[in-house]
PDB file of N, CA and C in Angstrom:
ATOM      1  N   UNK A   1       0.843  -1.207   0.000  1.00  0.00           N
ATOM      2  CA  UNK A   1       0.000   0.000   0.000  1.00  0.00           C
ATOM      3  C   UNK A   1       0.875   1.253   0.000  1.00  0.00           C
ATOM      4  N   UNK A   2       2.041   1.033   0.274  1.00  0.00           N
ATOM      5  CA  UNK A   2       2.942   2.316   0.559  1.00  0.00           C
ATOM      6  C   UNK A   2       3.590   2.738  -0.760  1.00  0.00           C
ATOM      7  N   UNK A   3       3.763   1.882  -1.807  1.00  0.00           N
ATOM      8  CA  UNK A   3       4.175   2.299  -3.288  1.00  0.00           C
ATOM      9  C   UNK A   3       2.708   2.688  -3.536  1.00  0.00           C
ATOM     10  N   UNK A   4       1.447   2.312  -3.474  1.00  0.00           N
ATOM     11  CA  UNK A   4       0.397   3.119  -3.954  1.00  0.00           C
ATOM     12  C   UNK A   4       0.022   4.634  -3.523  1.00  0.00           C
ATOM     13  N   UNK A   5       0.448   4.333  -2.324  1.00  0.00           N
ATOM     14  CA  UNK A   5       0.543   5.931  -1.978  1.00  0.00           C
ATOM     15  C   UNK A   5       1.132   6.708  -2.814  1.00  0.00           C
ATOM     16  N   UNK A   6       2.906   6.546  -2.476  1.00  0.00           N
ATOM     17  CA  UNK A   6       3.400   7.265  -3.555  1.00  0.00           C
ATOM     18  C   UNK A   6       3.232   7.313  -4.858  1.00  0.00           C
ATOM     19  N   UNK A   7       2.461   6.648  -5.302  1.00  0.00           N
ATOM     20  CA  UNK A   7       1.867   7.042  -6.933  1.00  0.00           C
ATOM     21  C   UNK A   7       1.105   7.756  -6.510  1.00  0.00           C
ATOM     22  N   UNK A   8      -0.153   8.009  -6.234  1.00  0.00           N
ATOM     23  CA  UNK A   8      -1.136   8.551  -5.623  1.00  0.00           C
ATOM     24  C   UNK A   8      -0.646   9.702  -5.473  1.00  0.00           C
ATOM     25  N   UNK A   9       0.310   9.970  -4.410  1.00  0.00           N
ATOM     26  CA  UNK A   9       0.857  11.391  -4.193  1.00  0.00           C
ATOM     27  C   UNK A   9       1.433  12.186  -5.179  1.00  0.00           C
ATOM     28  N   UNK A  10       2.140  11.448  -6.226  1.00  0.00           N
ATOM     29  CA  UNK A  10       3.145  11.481  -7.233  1.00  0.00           C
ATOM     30  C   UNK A  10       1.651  11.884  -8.016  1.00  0.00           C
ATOM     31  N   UNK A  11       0.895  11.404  -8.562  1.00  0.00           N
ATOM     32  CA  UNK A  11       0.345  11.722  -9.265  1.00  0.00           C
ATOM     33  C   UNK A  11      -0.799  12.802  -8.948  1.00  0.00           C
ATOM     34  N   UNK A  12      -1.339  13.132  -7.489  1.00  0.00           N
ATOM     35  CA  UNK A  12      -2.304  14.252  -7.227  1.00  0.00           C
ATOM     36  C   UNK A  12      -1.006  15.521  -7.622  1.00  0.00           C
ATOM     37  N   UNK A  13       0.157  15.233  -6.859  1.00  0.00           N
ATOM     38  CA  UNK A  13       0.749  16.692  -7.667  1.00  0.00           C
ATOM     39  C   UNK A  13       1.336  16.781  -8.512  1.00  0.00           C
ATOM     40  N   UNK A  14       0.964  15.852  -9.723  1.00  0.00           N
ATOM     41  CA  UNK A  14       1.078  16.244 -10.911  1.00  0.00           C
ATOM     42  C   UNK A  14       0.189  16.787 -11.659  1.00  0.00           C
ATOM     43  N   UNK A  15      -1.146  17.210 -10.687  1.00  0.00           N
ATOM     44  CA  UNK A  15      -2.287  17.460 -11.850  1.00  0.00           C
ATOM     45  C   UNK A  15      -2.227  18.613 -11.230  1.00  0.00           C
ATOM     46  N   UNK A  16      -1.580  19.081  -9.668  1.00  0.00           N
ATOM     47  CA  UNK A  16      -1.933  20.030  -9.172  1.00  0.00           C
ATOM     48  C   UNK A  16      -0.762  20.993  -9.871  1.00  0.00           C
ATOM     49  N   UNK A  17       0.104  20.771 -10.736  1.00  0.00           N
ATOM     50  CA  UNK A  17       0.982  21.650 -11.131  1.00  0.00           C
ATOM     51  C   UNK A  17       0.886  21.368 -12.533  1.00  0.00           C
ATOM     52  N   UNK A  18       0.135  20.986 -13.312  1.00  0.00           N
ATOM     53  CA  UNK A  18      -0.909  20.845 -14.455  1.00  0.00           C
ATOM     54  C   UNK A  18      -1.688  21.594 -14.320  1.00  0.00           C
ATOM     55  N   UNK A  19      -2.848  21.830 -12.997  1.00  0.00           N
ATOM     56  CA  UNK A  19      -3.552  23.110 -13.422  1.00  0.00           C
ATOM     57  C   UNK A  19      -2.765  24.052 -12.949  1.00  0.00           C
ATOM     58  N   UNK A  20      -1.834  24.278 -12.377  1.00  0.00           N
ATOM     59  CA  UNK A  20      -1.285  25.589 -12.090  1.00  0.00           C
ATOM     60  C   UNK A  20      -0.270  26.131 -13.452  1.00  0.00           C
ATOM     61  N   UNK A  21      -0.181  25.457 -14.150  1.00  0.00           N
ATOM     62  CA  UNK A  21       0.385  25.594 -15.765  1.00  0.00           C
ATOM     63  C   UNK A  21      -0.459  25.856 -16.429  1.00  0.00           C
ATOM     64  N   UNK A  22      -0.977  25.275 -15.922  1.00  0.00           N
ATOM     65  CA  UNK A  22      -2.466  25.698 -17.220  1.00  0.00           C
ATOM     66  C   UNK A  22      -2.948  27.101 -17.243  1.00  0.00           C
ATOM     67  N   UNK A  23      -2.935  27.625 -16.213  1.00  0.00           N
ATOM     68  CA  UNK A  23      -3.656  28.852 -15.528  1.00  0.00           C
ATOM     69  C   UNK A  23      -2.587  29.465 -16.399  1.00  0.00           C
ATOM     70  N   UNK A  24      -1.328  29.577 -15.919  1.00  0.00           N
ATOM     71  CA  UNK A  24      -0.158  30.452 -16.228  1.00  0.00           C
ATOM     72  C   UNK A  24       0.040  30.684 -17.742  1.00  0.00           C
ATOM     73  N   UNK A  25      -0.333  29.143 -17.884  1.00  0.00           N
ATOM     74  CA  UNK A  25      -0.419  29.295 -19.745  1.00  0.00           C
ATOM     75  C   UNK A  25      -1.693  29.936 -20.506  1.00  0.00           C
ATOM     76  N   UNK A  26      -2.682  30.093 -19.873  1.00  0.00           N
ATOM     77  CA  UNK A  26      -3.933  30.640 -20.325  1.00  0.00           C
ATOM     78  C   UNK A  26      -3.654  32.369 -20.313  1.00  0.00           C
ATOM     79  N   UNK A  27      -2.579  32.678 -19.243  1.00  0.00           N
ATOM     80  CA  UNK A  27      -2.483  34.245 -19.103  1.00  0.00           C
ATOM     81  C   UNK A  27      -1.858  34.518 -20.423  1.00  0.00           C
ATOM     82  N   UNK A  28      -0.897  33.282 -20.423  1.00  0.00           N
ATOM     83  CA  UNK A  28      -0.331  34.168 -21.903  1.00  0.00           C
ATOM     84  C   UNK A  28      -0.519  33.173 -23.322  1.00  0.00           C
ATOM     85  N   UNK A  29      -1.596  32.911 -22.908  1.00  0.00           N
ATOM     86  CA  UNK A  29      -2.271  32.116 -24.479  1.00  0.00           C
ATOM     87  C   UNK A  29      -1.620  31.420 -25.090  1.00  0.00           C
ATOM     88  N   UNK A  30      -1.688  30.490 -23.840  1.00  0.00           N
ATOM     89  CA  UNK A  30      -0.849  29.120 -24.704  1.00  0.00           C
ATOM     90  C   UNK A  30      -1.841  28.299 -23.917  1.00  0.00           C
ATOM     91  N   UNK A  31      -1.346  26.910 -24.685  1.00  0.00           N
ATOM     92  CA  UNK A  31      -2.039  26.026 -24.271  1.00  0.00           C
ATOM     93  C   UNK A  31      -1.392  25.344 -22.976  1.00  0.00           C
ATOM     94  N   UNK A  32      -2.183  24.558 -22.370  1.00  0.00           N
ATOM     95  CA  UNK A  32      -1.597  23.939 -20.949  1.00  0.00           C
ATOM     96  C   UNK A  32      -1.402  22.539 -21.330  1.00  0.00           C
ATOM     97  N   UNK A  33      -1.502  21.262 -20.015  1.00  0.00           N
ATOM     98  CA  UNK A  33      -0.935  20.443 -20.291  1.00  0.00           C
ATOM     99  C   UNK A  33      -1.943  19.878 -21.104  1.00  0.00           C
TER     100      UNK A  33
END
């Protein structure tokens, strides 16, 4: 269960710095992930 975590974790902040790219990329009109 402890390697699922770390995917899990590994992967919630990868979406959480996916939308925070996204945002950043929308200011300057680009596309995100």
């Amino acid at each position: 269960a402890n390697g699922v975590t770390a995917i899990t974790c590994a992967f919630m902040m990868f979406e959480i710095l996916c939308v925070v790219a996204d945002s950043v990329a929308s200011q300057r009109k680009s596309t995100g992930c």
